[in-house]
C-alpha atoms as a PDB file:
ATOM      1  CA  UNK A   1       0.000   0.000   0.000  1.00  0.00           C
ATOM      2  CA  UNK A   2       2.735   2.213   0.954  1.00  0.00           C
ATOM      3  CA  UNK A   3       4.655   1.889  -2.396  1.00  0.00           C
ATOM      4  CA  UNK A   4       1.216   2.501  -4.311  1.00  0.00           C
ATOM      5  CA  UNK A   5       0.855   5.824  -2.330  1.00  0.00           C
ATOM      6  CA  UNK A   6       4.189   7.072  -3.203  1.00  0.00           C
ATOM      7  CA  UNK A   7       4.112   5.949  -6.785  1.00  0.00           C
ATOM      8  CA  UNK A   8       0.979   7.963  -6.895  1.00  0.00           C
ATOM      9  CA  UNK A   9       1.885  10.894  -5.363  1.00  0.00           C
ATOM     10  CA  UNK A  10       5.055  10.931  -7.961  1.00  0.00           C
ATOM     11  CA  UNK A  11       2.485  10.753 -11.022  1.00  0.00           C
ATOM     12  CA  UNK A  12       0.629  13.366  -9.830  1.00  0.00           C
ATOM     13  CA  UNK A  13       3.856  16.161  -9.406  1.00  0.00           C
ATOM     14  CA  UNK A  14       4.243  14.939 -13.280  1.00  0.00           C
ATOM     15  CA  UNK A  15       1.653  16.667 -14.611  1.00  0.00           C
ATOM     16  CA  UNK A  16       3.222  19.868 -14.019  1.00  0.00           C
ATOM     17  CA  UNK A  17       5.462  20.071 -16.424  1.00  0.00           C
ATOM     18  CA  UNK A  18       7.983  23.112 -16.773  1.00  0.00           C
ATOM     19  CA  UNK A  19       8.568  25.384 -19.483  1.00  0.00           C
ATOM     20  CA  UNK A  20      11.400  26.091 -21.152  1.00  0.00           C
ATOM     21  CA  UNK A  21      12.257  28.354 -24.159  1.00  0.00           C
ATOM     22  CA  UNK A  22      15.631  28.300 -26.264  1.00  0.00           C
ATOM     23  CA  UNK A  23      16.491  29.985 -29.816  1.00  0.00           C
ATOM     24  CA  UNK A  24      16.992  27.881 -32.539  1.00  0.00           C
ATOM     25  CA  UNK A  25      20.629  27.445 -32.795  1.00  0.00           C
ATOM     26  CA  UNK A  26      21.868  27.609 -29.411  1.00  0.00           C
ATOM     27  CA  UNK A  27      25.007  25.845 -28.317  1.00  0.00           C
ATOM     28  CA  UNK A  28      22.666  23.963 -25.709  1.00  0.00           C
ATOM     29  CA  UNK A  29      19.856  23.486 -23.488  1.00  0.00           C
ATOM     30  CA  UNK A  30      19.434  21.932 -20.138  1.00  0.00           C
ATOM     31  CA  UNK A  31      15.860  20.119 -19.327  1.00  0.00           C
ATOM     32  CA  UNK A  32      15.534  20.473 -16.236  1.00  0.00           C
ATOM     33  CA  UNK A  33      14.996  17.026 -13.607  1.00  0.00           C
ATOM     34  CA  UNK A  34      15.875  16.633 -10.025  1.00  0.00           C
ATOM     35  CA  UNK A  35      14.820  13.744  -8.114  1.00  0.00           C
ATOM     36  CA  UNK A  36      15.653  12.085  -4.628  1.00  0.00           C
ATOM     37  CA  UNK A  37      18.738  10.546  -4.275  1.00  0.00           C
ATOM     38  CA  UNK A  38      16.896   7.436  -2.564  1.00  0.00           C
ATOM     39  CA  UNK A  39      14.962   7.075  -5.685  1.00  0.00           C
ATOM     40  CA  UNK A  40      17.506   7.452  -8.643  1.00  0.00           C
ATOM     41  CA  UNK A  41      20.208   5.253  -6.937  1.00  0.00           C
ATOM     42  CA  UNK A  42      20.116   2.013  -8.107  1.00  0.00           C
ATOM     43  CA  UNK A  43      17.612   2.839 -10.557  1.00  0.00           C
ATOM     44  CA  UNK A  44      17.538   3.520 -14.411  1.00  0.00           C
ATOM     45  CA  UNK A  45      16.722   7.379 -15.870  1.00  0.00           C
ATOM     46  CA  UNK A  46      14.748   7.599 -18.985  1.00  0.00           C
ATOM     47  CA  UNK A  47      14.451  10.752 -20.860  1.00  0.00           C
ATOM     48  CA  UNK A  48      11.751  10.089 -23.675  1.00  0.00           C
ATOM     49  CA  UNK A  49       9.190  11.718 -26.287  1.00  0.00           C
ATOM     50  CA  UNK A  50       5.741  10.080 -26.593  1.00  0.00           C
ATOM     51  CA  UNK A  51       4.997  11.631 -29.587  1.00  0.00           C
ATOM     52  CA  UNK A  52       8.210   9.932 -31.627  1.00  0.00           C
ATOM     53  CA  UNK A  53       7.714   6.401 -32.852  1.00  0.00           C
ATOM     54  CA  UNK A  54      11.319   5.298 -31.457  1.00  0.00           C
ATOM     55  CA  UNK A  55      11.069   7.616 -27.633  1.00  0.00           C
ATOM     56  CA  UNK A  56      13.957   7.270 -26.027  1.00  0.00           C
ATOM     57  CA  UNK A  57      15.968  10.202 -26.291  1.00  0.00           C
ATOM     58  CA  UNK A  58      18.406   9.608 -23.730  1.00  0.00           C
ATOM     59  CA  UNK A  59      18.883   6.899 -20.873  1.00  0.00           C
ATOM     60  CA  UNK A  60      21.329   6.027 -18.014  1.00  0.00           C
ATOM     61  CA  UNK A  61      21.992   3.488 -15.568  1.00  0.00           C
ATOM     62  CA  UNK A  62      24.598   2.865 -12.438  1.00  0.00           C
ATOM     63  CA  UNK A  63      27.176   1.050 -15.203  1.00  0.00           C
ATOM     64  CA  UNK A  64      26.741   4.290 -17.484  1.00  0.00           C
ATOM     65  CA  UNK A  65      24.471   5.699 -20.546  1.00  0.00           C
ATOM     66  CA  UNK A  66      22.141   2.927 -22.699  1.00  0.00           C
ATOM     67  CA  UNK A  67      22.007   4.686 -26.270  1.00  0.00           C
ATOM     68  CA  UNK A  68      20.811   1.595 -28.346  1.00  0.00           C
ATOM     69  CA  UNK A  69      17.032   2.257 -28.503  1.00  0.00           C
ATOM     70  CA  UNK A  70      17.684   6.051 -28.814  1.00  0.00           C
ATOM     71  CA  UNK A  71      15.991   8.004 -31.496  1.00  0.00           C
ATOM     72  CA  UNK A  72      18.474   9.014 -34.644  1.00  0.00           C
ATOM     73  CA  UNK A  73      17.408  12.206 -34.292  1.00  0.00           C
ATOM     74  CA  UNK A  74      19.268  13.226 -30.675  1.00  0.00           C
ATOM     75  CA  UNK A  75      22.546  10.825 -31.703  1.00  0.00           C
ATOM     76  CA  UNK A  76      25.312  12.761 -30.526  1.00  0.00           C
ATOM     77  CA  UNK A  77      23.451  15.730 -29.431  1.00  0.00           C
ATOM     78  CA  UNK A  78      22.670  14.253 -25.227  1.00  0.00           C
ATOM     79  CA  UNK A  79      24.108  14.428 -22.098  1.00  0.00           C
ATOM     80  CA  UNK A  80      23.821  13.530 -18.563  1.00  0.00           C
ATOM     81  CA  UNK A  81      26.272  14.285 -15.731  1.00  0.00           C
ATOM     82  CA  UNK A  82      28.066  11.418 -14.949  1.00  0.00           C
ATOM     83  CA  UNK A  83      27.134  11.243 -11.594  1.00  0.00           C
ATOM     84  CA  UNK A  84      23.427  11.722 -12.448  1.00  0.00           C
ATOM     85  CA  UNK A  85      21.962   8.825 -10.453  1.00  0.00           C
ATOM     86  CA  UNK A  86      24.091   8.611  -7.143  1.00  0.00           C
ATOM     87  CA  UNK A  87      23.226  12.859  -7.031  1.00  0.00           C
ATOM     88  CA  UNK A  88      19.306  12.809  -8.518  1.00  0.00           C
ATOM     89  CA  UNK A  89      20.109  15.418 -11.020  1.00  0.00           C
ATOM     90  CA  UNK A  90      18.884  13.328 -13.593  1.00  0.00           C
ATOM     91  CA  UNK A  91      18.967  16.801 -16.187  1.00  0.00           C
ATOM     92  CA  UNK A  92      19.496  16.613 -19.747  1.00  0.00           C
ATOM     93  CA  UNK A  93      21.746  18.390 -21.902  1.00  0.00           C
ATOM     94  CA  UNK A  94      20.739  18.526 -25.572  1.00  0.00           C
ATOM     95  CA  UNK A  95      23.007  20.409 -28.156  1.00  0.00           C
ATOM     96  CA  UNK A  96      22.053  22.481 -30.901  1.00  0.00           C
ATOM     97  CA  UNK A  97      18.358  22.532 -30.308  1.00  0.00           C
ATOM     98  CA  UNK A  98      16.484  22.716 -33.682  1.00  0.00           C
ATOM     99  CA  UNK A  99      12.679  23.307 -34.242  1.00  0.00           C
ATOM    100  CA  UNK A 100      12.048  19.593 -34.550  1.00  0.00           C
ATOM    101  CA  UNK A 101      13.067  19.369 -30.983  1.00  0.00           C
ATOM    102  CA  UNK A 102      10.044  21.557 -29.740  1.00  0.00           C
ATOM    103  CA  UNK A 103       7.835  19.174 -27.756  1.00  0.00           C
ATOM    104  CA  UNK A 104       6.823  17.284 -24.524  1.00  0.00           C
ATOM    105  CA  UNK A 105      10.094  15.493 -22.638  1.00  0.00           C
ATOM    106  CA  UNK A 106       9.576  13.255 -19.529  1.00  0.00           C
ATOM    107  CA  UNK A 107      11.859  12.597 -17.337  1.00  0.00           C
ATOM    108  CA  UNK A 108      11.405   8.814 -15.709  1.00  0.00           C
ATOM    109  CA  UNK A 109      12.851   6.674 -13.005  1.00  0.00           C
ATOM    110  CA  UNK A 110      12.310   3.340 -13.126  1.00  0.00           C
ATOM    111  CA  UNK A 111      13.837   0.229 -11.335  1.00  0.00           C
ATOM    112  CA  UNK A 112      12.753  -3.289 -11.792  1.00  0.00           C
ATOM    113  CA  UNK A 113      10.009  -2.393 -14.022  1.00  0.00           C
ATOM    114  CA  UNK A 114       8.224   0.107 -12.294  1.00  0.00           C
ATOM    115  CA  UNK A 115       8.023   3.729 -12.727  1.00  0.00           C
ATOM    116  CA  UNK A 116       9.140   5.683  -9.283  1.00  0.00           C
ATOM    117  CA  UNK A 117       8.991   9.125 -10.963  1.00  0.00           C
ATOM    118  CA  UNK A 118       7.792  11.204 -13.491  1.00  0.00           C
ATOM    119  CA  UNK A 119       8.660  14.853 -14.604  1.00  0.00           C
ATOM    120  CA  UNK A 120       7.334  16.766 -17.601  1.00  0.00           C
ATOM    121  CA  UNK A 121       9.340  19.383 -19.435  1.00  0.00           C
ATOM    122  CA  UNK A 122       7.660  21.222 -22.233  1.00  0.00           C
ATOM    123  CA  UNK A 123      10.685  22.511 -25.058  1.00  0.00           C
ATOM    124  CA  UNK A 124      10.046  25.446 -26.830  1.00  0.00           C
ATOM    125  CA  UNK A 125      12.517  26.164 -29.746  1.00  0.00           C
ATOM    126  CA  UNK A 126      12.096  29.408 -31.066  1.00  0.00           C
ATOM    127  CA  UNK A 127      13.139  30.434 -34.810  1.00  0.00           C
ATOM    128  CA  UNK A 128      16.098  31.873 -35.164  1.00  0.00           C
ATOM    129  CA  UNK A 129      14.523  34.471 -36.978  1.00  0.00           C
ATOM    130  CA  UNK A 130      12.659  35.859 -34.270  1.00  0.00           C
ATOM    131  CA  UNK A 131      14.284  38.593 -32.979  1.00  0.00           C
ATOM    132  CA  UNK A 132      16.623  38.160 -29.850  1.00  0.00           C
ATOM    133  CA  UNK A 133      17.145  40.968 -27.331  1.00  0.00           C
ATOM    134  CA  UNK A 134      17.621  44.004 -29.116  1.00  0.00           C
ATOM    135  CA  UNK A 135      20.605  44.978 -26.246  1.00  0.00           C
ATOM    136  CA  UNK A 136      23.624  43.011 -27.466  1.00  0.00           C
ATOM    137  CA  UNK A 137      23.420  44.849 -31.102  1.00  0.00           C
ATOM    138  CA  UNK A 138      23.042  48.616 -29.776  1.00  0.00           C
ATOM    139  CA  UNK A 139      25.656  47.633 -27.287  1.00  0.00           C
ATOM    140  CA  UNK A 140      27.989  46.288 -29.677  1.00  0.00           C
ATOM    141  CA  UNK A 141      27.605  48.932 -32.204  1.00  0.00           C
ATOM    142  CA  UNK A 142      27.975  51.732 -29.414  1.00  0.00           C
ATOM    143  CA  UNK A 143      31.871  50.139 -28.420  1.00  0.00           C
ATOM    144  CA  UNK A 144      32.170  49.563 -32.637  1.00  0.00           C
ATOM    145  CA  UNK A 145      31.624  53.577 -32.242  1.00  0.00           C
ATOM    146  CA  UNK A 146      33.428  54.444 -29.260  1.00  0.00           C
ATOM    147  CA  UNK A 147      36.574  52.722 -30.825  1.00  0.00           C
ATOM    148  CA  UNK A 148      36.131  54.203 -34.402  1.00  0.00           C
ATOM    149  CA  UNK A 149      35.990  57.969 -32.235  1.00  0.00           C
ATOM    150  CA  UNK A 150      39.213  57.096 -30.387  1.00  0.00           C
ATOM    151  CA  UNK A 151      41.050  56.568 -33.483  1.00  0.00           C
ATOM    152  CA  UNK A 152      39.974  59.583 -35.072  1.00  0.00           C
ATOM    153  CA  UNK A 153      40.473  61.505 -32.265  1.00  0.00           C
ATOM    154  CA  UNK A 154      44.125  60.045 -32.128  1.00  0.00           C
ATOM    155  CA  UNK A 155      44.733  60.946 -35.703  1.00  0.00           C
ATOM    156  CA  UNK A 156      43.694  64.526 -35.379  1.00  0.00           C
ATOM    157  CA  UNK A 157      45.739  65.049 -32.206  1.00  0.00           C
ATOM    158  CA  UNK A 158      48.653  63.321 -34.245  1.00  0.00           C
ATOM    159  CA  UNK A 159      47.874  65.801 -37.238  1.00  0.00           C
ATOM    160  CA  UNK A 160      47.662  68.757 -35.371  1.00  0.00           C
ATOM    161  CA  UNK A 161      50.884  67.835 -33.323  1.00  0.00           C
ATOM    162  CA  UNK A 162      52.944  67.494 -36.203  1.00  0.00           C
ATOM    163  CA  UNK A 163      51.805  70.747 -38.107  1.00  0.00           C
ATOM    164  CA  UNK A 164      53.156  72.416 -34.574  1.00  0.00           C
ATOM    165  CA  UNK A 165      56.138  70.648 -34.464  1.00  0.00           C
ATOM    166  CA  UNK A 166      56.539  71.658 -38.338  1.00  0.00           C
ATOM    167  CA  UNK A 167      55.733  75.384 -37.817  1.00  0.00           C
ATOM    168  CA  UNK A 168      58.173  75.799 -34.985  1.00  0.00           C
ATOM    169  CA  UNK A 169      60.968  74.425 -36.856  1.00  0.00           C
ATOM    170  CA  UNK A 170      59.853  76.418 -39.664  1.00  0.00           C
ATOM    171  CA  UNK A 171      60.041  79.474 -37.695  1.00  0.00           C
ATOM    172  CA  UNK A 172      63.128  78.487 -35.791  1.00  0.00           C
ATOM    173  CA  UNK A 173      64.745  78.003 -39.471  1.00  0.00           C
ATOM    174  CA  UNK A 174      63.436  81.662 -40.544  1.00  0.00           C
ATOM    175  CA  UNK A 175      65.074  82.787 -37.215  1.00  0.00           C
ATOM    176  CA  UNK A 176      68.187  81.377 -37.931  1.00  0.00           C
ATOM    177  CA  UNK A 177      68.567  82.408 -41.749  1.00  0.00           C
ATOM    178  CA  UNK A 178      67.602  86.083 -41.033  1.00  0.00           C
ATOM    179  CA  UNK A 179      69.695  86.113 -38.125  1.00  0.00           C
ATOM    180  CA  UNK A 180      72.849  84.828 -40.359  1.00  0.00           C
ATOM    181  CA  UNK A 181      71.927  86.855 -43.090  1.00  0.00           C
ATOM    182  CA  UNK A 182      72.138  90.212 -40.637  1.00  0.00           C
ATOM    183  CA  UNK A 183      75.703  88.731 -39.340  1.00  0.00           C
ATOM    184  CA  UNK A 184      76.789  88.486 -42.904  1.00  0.00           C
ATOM    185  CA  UNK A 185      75.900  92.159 -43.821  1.00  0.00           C
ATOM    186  CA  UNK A 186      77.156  93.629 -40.811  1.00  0.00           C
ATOM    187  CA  UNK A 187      80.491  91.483 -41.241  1.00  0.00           C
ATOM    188  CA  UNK A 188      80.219  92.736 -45.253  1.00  0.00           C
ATOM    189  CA  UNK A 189      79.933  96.197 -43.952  1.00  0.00           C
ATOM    190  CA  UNK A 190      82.418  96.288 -41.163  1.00  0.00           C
ATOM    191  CA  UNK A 191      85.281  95.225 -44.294  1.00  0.00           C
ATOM    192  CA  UNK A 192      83.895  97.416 -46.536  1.00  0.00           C
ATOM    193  CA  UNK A 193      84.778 100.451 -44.271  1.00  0.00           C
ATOM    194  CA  UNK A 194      87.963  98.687 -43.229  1.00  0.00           C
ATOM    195  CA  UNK A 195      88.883  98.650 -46.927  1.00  0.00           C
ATOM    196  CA  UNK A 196      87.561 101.383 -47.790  1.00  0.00           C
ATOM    197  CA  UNK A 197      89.696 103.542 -45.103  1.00  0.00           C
ATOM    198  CA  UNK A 198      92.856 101.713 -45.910  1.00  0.00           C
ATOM    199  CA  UNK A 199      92.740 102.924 -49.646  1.00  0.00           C
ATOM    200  CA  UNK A 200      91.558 106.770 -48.712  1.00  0.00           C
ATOM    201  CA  UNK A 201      94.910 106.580 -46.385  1.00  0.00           C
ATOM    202  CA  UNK A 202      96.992 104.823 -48.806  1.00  0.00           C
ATOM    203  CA  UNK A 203      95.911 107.796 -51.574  1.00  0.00           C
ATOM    204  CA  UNK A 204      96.775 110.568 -48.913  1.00  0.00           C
ATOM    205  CA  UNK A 205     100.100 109.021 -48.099  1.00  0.00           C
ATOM    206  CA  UNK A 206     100.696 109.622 -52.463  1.00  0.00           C
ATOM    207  CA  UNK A 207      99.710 113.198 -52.502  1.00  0.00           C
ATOM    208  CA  UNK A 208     102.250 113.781 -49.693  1.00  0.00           C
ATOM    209  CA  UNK A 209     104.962 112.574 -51.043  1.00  0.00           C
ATOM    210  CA  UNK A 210     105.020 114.262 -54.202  1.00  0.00           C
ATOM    211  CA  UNK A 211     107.651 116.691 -54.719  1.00  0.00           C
ATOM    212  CA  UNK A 212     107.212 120.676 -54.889  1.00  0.00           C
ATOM    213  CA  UNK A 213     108.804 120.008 -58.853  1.00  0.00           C
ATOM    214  CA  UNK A 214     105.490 117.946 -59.341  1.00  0.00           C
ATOM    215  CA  UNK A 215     103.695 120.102 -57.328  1.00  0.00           C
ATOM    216  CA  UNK A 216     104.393 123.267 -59.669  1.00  0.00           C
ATOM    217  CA  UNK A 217     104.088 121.661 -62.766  1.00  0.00           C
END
């Protein structure tokens, strides 16, 4: 009596089954099943769809996954932890959800024979054309912007740098020609008058030596 009470009461949490949405897609999705550890131990998991032909999706005992009645369809694409049955987390993890995969999963434990739990999970795979979160785009194309300003910004600073480091060598250039160019006509003028007073004493020093004969005549 006691074990038809409790196999009972495990039908009836069953029929609540849990919702869960995914885009088409995705790397994953985890169905969701958590049990006693009393009842999994020793005991097989069974993850199935009623509405396939071939059910079994995915199933497990103590020695380690049974994948020869599974459904072609989820072949390489399920996963349970390793420790599933010694822990009661009994979840699945099925890659690369597809539209195909939208439907009723349950989640059984059974051990010789009989069904000790039940749990429902209702997949919903969404197309990937539906529109995901809107945040991810704005927020990637505000950093594309934000990066896009930096470099601009960098380049103008580096243009405006260089025309300033150009116009003071200009200027220091300009400086140093005028300022050579005044040397040079100071310099020209200072032996210009030099010369220019040597000959004027050179002439005088002629006109006095001329004799008063010369003189005369």
């Amino acid at each position: 009596m006691k074990m038809l009470l409790v196999f009972v009461i495990f039908l009836h949490v069953s029929q609540h089954a849990l919702g869960i949405e995914v885009y088409e897609g995705a790397e994953s999705v985890l169905l969701p099943c958590q049990v006693n550890a009393s009842v999994s131990e020793k005991s097989t998991a069974v993850w199935s769809r009623e509405d396939f032909r071939d059910p079994i999706v995915h199933a497990r005992q103590q020695s380690g996954d049974v994948l020869g009645d599974q459904n072609h369809l989820y072949t390489n694409r399920t996963s349970m932890r390793t420790d599933a049955l010694q822990t009661g987390d009994l979840s699945l993890t099925l890659r690369k959800p597809s539209i195909s995969d939208s439907g009723n999963y349950t989640c059984t434990v059974r051990r010789s024979g009989q069904d000790l739990s039940r749990t429902q999970v209702q997949l919903n795979v969404i197309l990937s054309t539906a529109e995901p979160p809107a945040w991810p785009k704005v927020l990637a194309a505000v950093l594309v912007v934000l990066v896009v300003l930096n470099v601009l910004a960098a380049a103008v600073i580096g243009v405006l740098m260089y025309k300033m480091y150009k116009g003071m060598k200009e200027r220091k250039a300009s400086y140093f020609y005028s300022l050579m160019r005044d040397m040079m006509t100071t310099v020209s003028q200072f032996f210009s008058n030099v010369t220019g007073h040597g000959v004027s004493s050179q002439q005088g020093k002629r006109r006095s030596r001329r004799s008063p004969a010369e003189t005369e005549e």
